[in-house]
N, C-alpha and C. Protein backbone atom coordinates (compact mmCIF):
# COMPACT_ATOMS: atom_id res chain seq x y z
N UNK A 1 168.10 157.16 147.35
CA UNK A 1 166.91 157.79 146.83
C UNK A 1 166.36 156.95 145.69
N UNK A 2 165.10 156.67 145.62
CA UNK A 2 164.89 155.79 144.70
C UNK A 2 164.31 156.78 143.53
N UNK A 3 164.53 155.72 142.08
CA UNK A 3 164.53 156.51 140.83
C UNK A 3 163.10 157.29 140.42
N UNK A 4 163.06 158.22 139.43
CA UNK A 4 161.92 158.80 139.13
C UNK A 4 160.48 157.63 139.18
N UNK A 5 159.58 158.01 139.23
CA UNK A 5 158.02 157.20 138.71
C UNK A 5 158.03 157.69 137.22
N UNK A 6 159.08 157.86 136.30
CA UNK A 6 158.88 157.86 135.04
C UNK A 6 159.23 156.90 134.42
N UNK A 7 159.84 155.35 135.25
CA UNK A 7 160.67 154.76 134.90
C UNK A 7 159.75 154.08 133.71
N UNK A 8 160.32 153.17 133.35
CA UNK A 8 159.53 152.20 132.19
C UNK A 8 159.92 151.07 131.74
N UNK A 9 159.35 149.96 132.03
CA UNK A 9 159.66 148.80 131.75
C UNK A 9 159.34 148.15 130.56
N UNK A 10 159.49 147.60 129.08
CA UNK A 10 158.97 146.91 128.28
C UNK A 10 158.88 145.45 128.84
N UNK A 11 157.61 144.52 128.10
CA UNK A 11 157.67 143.34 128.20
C UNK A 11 157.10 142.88 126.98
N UNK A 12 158.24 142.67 125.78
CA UNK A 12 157.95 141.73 124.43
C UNK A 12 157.37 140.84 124.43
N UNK A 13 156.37 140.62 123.16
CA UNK A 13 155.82 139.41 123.02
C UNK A 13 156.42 139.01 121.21
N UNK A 14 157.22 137.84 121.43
CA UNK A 14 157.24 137.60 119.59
C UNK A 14 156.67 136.55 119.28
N UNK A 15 155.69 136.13 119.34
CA UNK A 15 155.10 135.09 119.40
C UNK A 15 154.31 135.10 117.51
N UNK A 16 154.37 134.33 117.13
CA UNK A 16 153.60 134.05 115.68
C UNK A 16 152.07 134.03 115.58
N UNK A 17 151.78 133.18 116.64
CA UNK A 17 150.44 132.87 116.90
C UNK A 17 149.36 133.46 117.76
N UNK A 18 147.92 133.87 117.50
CA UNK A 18 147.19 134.15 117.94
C UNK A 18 146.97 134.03 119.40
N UNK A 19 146.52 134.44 120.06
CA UNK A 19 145.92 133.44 121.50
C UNK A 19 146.26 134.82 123.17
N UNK A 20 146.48 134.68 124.37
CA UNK A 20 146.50 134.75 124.93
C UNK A 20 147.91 134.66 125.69
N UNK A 21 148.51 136.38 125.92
CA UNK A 21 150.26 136.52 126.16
C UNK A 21 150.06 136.83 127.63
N UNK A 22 151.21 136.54 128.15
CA UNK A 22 151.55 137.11 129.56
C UNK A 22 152.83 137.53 129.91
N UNK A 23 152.83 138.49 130.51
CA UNK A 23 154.53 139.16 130.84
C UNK A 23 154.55 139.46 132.54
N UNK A 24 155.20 138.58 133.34
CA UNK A 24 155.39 139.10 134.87
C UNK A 24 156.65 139.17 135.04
N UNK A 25 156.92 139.51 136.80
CA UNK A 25 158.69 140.24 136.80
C UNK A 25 158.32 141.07 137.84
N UNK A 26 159.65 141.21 138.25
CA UNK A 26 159.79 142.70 139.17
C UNK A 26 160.83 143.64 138.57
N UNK A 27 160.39 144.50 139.15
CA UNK A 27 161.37 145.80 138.24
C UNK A 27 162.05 146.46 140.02
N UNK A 28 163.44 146.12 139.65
CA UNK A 28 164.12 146.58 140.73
C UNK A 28 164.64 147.40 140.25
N UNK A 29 165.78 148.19 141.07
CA UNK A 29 166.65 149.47 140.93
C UNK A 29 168.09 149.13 141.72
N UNK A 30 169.12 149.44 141.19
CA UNK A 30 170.41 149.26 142.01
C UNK A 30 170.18 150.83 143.32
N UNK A 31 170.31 150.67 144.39
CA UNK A 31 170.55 151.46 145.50
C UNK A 31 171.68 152.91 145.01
N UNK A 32 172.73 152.67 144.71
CA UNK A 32 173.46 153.83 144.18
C UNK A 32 173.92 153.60 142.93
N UNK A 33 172.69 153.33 141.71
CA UNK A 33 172.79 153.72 140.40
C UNK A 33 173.91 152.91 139.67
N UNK A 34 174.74 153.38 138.83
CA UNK A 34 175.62 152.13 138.29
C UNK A 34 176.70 152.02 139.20
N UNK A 35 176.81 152.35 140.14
CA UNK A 35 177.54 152.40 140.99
C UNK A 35 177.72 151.04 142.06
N UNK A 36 176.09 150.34 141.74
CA UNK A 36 175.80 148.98 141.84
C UNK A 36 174.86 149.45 143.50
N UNK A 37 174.92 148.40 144.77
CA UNK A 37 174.75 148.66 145.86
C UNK A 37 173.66 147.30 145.92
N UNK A 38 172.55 147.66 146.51
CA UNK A 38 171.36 146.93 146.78
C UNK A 38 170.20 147.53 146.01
N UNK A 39 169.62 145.57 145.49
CA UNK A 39 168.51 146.03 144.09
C UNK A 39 167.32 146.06 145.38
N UNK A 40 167.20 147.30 144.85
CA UNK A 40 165.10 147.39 145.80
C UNK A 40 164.34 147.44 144.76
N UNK A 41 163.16 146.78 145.21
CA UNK A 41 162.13 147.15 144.38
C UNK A 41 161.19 148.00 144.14
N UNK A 42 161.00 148.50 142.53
CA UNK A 42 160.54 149.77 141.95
C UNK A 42 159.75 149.85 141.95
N UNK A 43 158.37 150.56 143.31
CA UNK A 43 156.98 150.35 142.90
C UNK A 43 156.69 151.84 141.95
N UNK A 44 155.51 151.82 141.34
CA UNK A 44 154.18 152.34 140.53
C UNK A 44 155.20 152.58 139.22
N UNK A 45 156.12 151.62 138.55
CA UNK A 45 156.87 151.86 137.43
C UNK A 45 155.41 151.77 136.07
N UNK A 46 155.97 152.11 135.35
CA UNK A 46 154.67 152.10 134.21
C UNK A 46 155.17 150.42 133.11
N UNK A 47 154.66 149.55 132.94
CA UNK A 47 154.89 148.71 132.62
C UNK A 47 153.88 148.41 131.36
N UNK A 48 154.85 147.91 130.22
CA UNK A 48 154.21 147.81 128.37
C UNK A 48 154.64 146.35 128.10
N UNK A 49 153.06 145.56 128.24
CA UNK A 49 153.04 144.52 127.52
C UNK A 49 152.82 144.60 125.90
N UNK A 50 154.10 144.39 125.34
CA UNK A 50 154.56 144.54 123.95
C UNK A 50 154.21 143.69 122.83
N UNK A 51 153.48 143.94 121.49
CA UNK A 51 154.05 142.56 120.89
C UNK A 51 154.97 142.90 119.79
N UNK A 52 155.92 142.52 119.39
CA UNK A 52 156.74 142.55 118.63
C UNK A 52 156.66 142.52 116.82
N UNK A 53 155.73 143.23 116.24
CA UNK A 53 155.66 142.82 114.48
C UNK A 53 156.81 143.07 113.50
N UNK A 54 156.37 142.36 112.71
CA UNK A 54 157.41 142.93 111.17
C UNK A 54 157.02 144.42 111.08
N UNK A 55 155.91 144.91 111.09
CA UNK A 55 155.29 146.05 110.81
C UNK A 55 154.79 146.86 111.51
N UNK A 56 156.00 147.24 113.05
CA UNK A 56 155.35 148.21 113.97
C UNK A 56 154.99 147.05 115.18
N UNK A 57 155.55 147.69 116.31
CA UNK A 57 155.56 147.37 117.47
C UNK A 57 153.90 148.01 118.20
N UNK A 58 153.15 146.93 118.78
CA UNK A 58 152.27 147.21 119.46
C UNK A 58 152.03 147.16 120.71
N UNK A 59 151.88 148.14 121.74
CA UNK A 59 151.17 147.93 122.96
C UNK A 59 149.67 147.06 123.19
N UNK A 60 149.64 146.24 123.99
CA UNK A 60 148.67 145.09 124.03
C UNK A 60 148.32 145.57 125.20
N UNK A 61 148.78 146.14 126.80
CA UNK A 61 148.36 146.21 128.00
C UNK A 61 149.15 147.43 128.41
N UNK A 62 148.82 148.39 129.52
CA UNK A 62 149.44 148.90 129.96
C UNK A 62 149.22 148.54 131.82
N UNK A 63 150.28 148.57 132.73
CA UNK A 63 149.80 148.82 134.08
C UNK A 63 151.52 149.02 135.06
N UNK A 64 151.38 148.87 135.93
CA UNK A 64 152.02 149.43 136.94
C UNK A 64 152.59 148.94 137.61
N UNK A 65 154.37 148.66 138.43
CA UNK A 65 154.47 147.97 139.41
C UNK A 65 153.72 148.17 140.69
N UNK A 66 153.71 147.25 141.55
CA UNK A 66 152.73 147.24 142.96
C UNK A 66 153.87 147.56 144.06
N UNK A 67 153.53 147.83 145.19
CA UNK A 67 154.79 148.07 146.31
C UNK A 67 155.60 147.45 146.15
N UNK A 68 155.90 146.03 146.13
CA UNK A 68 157.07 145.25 146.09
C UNK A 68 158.04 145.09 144.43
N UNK A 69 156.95 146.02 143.91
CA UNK A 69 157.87 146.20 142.36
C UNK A 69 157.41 144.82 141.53
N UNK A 70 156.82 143.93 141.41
CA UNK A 70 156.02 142.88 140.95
C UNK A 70 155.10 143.61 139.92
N UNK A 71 154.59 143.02 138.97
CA UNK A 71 153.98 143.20 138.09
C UNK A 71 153.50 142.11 137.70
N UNK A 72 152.09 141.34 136.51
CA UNK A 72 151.73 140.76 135.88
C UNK A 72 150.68 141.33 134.88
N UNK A 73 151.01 141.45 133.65
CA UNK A 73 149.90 141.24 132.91
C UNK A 73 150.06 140.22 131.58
N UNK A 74 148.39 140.57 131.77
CA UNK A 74 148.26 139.40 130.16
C UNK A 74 146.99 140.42 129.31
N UNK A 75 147.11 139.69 127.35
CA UNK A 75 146.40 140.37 127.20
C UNK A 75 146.37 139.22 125.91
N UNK A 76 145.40 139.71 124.67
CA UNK A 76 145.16 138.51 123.32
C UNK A 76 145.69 139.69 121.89
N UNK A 77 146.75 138.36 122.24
CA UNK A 77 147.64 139.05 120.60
C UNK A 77 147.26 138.70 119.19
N UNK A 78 146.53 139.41 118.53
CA UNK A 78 146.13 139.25 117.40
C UNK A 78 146.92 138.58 115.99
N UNK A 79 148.26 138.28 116.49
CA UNK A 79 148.95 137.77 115.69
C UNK A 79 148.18 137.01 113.98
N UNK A 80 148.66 137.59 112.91
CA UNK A 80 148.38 136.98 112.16
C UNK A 80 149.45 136.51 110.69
N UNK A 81 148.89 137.21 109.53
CA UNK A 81 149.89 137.37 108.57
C UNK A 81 150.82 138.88 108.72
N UNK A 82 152.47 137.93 108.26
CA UNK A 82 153.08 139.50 108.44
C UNK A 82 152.98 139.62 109.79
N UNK A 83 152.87 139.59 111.02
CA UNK A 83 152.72 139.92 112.12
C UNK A 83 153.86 139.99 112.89
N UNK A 84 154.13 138.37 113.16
CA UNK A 84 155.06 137.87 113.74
C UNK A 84 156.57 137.95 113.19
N UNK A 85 157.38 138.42 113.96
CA UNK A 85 158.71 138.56 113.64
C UNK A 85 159.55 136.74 114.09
């Protein structure tokens, strides 16, 4: 049985500098849980392109795995002073 559609994936960004981030991947699932088995892939997971600050963690993108559990996004991290961890 595959896992809830509540699942949730983070994808960090710690980057210092300004400019243009990207986070791709697939988000699989073990078949019988920690129990191990076969990884399938997790479609419509909710997926958080992250960036990482000294001062509070920000969401930059939000979106979704696709049928095959694949994902890509990108988004422009404002990185400045104090920002970057």
């Amino acid at each position: 049985m595959a896992p809830s559609s509540r699942a949730s994936v983070l994808a960090f960004v710690g980057s210092a500098n300004a400019g243009t981030v990207r986070g791709y991947g697939t988000v699989k699932y073990y078949e019988n849980g920690a129990s191990g088995g076969a990884a399938l892939p997790l479609a419509g997971a909710r997926v958080r392109l992250m960036d990482d600050d000294t001062l509070g963690d920000v969401t930059l993108k939000t979106g979704y795995s696709g049928a095959e559990g694949g994902f890509d996004l990108s988004a422009t991290s404002d990185d400045g002073w104090f920002q970057g961890k």
